[in-house]
N, C-alpha and C. Protein backbone atom coordinates (compact mmCIF):
# COMPACT_ATOMS: atom_id res chain seq x y z
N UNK A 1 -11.62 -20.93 -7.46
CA UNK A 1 -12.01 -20.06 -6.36
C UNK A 1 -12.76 -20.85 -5.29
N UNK A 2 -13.54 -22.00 -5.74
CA UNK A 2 -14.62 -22.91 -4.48
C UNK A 2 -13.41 -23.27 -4.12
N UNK A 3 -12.36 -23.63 -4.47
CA UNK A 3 -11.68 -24.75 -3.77
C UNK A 3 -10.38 -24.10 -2.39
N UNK A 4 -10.52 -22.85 -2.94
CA UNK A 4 -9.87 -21.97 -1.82
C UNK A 4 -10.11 -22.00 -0.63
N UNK A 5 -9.67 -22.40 0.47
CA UNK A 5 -10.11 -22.23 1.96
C UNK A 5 -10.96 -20.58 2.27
N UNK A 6 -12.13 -21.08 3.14
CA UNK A 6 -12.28 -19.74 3.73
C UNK A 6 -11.72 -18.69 4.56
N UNK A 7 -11.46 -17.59 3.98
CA UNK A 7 -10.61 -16.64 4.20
C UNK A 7 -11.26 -15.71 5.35
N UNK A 8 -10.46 -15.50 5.94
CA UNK A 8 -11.27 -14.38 7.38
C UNK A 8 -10.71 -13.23 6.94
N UNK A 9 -9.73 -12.87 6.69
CA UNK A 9 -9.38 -11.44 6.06
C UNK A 9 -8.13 -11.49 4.81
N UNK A 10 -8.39 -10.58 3.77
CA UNK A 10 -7.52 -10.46 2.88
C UNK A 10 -6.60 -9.08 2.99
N UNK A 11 -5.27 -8.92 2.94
CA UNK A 11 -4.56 -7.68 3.18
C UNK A 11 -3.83 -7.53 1.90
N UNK A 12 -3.94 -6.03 1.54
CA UNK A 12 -3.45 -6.24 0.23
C UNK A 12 -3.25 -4.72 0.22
N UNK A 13 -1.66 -4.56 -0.51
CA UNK A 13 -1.09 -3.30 -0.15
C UNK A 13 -1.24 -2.41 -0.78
N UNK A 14 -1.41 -1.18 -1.18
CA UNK A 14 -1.74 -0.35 -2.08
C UNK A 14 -0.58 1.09 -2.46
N UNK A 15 0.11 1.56 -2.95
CA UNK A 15 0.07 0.68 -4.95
C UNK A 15 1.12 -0.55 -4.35
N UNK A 16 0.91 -0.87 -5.69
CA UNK A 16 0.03 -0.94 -6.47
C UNK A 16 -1.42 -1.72 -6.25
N UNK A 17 -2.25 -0.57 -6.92
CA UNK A 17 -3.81 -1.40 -7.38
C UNK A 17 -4.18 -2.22 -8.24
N UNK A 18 -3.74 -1.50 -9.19
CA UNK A 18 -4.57 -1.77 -10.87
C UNK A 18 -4.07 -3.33 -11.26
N UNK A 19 -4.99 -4.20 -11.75
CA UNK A 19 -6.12 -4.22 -11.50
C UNK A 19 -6.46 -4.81 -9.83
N UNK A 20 -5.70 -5.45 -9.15
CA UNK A 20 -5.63 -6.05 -7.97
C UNK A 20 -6.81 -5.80 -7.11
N UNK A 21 -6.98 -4.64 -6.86
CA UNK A 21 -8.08 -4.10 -5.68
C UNK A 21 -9.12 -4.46 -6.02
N UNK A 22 -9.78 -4.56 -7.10
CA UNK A 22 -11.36 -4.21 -7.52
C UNK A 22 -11.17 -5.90 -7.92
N UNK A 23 -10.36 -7.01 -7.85
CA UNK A 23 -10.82 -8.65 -8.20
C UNK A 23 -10.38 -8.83 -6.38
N UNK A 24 -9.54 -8.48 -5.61
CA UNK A 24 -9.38 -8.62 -4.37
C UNK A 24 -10.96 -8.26 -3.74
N UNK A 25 -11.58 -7.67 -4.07
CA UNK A 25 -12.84 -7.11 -3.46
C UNK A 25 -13.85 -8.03 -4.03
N UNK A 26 -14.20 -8.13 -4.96
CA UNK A 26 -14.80 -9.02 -5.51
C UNK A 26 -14.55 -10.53 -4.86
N UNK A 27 -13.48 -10.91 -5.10
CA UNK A 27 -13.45 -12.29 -4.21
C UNK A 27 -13.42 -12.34 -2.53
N UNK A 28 -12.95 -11.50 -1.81
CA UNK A 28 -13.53 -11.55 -0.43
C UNK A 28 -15.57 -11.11 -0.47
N UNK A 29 -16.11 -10.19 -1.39
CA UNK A 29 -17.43 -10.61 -1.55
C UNK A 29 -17.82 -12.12 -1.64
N UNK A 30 -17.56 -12.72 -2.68
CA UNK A 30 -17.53 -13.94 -2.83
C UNK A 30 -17.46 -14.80 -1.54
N UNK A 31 -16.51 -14.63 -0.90
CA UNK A 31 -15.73 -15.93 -0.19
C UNK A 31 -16.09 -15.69 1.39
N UNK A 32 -17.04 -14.33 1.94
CA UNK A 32 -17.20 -13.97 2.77
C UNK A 32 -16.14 -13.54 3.66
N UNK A 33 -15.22 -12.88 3.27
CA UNK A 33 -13.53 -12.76 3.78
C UNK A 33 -13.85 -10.41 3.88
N UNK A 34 -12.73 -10.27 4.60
CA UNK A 34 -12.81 -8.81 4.96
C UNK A 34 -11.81 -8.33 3.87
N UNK A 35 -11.90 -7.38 3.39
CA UNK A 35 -10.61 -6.61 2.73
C UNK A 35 -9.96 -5.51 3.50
N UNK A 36 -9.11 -5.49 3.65
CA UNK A 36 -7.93 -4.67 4.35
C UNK A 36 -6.96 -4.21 3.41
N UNK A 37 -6.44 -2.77 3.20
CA UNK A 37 -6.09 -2.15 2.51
C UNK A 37 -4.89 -1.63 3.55
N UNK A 38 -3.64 -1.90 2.98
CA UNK A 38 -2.54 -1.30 3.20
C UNK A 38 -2.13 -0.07 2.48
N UNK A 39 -2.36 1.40 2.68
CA UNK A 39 -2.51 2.18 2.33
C UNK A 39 -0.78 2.93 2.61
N UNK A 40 0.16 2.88 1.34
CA UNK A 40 0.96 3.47 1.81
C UNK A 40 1.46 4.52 0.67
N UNK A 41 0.46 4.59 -0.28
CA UNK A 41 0.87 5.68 -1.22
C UNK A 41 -0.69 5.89 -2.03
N UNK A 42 -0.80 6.65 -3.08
CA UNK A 42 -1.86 6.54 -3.90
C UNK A 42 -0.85 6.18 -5.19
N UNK A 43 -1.58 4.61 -5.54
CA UNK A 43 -1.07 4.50 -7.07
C UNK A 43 -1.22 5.42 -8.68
N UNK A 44 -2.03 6.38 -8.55
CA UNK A 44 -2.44 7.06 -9.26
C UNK A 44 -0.89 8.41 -9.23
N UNK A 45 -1.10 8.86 -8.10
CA UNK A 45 -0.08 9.83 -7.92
C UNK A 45 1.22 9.26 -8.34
N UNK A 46 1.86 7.86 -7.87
CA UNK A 46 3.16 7.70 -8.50
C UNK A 46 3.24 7.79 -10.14
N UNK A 47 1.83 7.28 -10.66
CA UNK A 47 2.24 6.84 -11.82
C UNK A 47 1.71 8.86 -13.01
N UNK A 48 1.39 9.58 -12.21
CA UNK A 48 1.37 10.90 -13.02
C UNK A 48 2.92 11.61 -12.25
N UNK A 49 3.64 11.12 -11.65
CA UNK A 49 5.42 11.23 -11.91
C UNK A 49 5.67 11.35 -13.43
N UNK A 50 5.46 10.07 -13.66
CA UNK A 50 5.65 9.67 -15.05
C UNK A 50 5.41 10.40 -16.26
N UNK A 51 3.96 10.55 -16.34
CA UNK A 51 2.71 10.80 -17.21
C UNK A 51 2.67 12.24 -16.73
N UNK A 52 2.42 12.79 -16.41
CA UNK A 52 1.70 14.11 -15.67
C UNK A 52 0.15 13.92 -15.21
N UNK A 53 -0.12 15.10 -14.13
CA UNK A 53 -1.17 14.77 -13.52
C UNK A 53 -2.64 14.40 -14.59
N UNK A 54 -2.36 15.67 -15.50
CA UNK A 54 -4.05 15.28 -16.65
C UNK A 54 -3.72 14.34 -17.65
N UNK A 55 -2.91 13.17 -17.40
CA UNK A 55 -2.95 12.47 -18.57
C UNK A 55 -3.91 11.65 -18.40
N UNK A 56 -4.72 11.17 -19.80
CA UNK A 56 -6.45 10.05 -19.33
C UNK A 56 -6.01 9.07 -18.51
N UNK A 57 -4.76 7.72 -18.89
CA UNK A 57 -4.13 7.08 -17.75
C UNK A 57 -4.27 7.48 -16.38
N UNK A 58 -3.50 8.54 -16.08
CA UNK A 58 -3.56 9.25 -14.32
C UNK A 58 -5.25 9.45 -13.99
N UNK A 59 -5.89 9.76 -14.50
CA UNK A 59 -6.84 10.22 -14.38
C UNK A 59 -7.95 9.32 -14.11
N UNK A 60 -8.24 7.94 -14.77
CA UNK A 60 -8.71 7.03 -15.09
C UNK A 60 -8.16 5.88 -13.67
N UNK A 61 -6.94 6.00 -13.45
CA UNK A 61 -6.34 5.37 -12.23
C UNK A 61 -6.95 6.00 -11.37
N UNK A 62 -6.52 7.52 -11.02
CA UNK A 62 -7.34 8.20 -9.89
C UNK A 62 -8.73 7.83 -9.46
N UNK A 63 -9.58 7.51 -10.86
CA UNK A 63 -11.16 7.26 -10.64
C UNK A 63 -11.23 6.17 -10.14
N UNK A 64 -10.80 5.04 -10.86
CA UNK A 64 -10.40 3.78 -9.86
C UNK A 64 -10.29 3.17 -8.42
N UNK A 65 -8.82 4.11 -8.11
CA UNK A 65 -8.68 3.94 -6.92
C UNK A 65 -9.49 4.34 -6.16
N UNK A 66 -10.23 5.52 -6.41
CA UNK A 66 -11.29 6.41 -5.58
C UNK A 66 -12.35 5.68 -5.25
N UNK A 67 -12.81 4.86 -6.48
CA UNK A 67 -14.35 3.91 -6.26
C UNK A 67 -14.34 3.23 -5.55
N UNK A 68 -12.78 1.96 -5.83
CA UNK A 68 -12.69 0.65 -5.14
C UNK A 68 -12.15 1.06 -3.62
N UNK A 69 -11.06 2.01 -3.80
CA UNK A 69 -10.48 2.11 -1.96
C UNK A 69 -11.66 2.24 -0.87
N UNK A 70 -12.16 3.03 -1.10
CA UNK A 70 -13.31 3.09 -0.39
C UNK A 70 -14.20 1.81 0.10
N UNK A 71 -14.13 0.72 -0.85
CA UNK A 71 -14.95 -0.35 -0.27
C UNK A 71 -14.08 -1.27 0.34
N UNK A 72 -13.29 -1.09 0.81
CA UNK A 72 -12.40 -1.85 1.79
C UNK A 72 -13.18 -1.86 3.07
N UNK A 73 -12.96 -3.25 3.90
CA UNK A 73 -13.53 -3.08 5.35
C UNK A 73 -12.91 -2.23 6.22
N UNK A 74 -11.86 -2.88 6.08
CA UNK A 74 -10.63 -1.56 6.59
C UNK A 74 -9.32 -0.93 6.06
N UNK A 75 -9.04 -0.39 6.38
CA UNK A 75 -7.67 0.52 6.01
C UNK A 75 -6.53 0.31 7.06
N UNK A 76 -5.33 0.30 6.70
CA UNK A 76 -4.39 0.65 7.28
C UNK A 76 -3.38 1.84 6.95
N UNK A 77 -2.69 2.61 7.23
CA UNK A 77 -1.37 3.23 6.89
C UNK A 77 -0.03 3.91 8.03
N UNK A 78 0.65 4.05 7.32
CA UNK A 78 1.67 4.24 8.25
C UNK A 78 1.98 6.06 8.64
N UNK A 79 1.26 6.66 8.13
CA UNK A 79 1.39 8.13 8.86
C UNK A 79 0.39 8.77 9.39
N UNK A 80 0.49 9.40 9.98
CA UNK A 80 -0.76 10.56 10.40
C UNK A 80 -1.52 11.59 8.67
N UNK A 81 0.05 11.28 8.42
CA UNK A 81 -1.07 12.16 7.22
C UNK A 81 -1.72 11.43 6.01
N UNK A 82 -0.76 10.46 5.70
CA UNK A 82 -1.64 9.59 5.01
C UNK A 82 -3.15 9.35 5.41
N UNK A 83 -3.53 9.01 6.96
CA UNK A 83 -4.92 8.88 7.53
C UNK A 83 -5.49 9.92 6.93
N UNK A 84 -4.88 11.49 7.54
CA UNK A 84 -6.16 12.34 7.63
C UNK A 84 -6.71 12.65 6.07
N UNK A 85 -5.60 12.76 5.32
CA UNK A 85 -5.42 12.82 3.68
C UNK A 85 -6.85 12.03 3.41
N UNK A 86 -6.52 10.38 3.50
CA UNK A 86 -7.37 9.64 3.27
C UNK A 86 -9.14 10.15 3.75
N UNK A 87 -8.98 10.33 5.27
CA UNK A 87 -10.20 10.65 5.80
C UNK A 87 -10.64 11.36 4.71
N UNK A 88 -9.82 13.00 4.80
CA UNK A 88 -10.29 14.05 4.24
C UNK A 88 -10.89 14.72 2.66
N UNK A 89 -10.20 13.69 2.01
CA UNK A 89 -10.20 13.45 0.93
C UNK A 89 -11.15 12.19 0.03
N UNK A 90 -10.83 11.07 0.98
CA UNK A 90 -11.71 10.02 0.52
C UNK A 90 -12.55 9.37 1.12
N UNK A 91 -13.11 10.33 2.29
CA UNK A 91 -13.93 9.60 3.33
C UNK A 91 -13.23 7.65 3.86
N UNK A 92 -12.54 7.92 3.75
CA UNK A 92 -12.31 6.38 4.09
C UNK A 92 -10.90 6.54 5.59
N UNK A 93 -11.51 6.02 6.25
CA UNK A 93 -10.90 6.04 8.15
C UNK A 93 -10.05 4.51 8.07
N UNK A 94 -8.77 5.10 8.23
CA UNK A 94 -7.90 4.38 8.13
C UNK A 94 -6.86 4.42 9.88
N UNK A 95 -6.56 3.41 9.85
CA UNK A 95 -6.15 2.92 11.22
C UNK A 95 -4.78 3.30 10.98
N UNK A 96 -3.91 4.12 11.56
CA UNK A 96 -2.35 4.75 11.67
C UNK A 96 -1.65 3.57 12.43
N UNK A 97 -0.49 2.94 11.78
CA UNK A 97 0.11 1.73 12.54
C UNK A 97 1.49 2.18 11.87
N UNK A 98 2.41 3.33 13.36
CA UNK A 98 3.54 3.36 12.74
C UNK A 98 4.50 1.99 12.35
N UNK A 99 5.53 2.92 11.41
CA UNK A 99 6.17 1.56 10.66
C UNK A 99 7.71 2.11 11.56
N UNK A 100 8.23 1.48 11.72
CA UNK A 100 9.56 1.65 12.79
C UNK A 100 10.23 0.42 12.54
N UNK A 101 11.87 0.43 12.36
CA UNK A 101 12.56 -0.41 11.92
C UNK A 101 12.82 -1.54 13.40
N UNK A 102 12.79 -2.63 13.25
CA UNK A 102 13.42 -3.68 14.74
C UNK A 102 14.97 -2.88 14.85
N UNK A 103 14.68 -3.15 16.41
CA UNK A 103 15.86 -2.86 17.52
C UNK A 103 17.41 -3.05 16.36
N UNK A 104 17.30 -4.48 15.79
CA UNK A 104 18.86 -4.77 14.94
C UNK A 104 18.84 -3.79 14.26
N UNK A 105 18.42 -3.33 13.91
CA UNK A 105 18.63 -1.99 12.66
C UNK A 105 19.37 -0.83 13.61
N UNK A 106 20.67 -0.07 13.08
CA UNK A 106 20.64 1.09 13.61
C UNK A 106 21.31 1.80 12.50
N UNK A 107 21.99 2.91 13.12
CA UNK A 107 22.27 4.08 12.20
C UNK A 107 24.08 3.55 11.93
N UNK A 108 24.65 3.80 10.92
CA UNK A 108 25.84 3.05 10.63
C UNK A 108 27.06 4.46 11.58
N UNK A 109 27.85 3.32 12.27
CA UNK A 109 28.86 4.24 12.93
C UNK A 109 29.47 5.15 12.16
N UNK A 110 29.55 4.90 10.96
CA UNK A 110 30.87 5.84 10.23
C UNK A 110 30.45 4.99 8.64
N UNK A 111 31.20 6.26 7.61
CA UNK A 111 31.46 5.38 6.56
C UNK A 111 32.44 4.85 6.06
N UNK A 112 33.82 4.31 7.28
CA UNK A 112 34.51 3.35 7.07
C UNK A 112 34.05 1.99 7.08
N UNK A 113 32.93 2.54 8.28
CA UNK A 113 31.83 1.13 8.80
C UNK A 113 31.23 0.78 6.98
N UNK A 114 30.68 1.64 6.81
CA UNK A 114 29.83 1.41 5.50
C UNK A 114 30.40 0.68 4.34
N UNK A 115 31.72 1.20 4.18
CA UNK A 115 32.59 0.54 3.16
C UNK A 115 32.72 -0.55 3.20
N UNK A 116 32.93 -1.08 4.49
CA UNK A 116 33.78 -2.59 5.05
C UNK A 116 32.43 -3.40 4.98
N UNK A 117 31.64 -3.05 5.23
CA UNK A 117 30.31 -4.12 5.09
C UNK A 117 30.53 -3.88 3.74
N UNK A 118 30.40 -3.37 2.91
CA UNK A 118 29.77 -3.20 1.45
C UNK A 118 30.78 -4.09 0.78
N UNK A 119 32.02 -3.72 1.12
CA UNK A 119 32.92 -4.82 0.19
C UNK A 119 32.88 -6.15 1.04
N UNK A 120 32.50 -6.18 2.33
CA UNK A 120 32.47 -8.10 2.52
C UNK A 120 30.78 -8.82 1.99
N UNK A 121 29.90 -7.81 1.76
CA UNK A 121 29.03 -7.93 0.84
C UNK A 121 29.17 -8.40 -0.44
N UNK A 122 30.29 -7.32 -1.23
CA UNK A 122 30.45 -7.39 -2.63
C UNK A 122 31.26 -9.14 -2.33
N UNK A 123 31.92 -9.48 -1.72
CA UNK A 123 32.73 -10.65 -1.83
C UNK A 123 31.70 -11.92 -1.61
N UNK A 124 30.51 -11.81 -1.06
CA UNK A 124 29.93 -13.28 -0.74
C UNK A 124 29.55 -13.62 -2.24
């Protein structure tokens, strides 16, 4: 860890957390570096998909994420509701930076179009 360059900010996406967030925090303490949280889901919620919401796992994640998200310098996410969610829910003010695909990306003409890419795909 001494031998690491000094870091001005660390970005680190969320989920997944576990364990990531809470040694990411710890070492920008350390290293005098910012933590920045890419906020684009709660890892807790995907993983009670799985599990269901009261399982100790889900639950134990939830507490987690709740303690450590919060000590981020900053937040990022990509919706309006993700922010207010966050605000509202976890006191933590997160900066909205829509996510929008580059100009090359568009919507496929047809799905003859779709096919013909897919099989000169399947052939490389």
């Amino acid at each position: 860890l001494a031998a690491v360059p000094r870091l001005g900010q660390v970005l680190v996406q969320n989920p997944p957390c576990l364990p990531y967030l809470l040694v990411c925090r710890l070492v920008c303490w350390a290293r005098g570096a910012r933590l920045v949280v890419d906020w684009h889901n709660y890892g807790y919620s995907i993983l009670a998909v799985k599990l269901g919401r009261r399982h100790p796992a889900v639950r134990a994640a939830e507490a987690y994420e709740r303690w450590v998200g919060p000590l981020a310098d900053h937040s990022l996410c990509v919706t309006e509701a993700m922010g207010r969610d966050l605000r509202q829910h976890w006191g933590v003010e997160a900066t909205v930076v829509h996510d929008c695909p580059h100009a090359i990306f568009r919507p496929s003409p047809g799905p003859e179009a779709a096919h013909e890419l897919f099989s000169r795909l399947a052939d490389a």
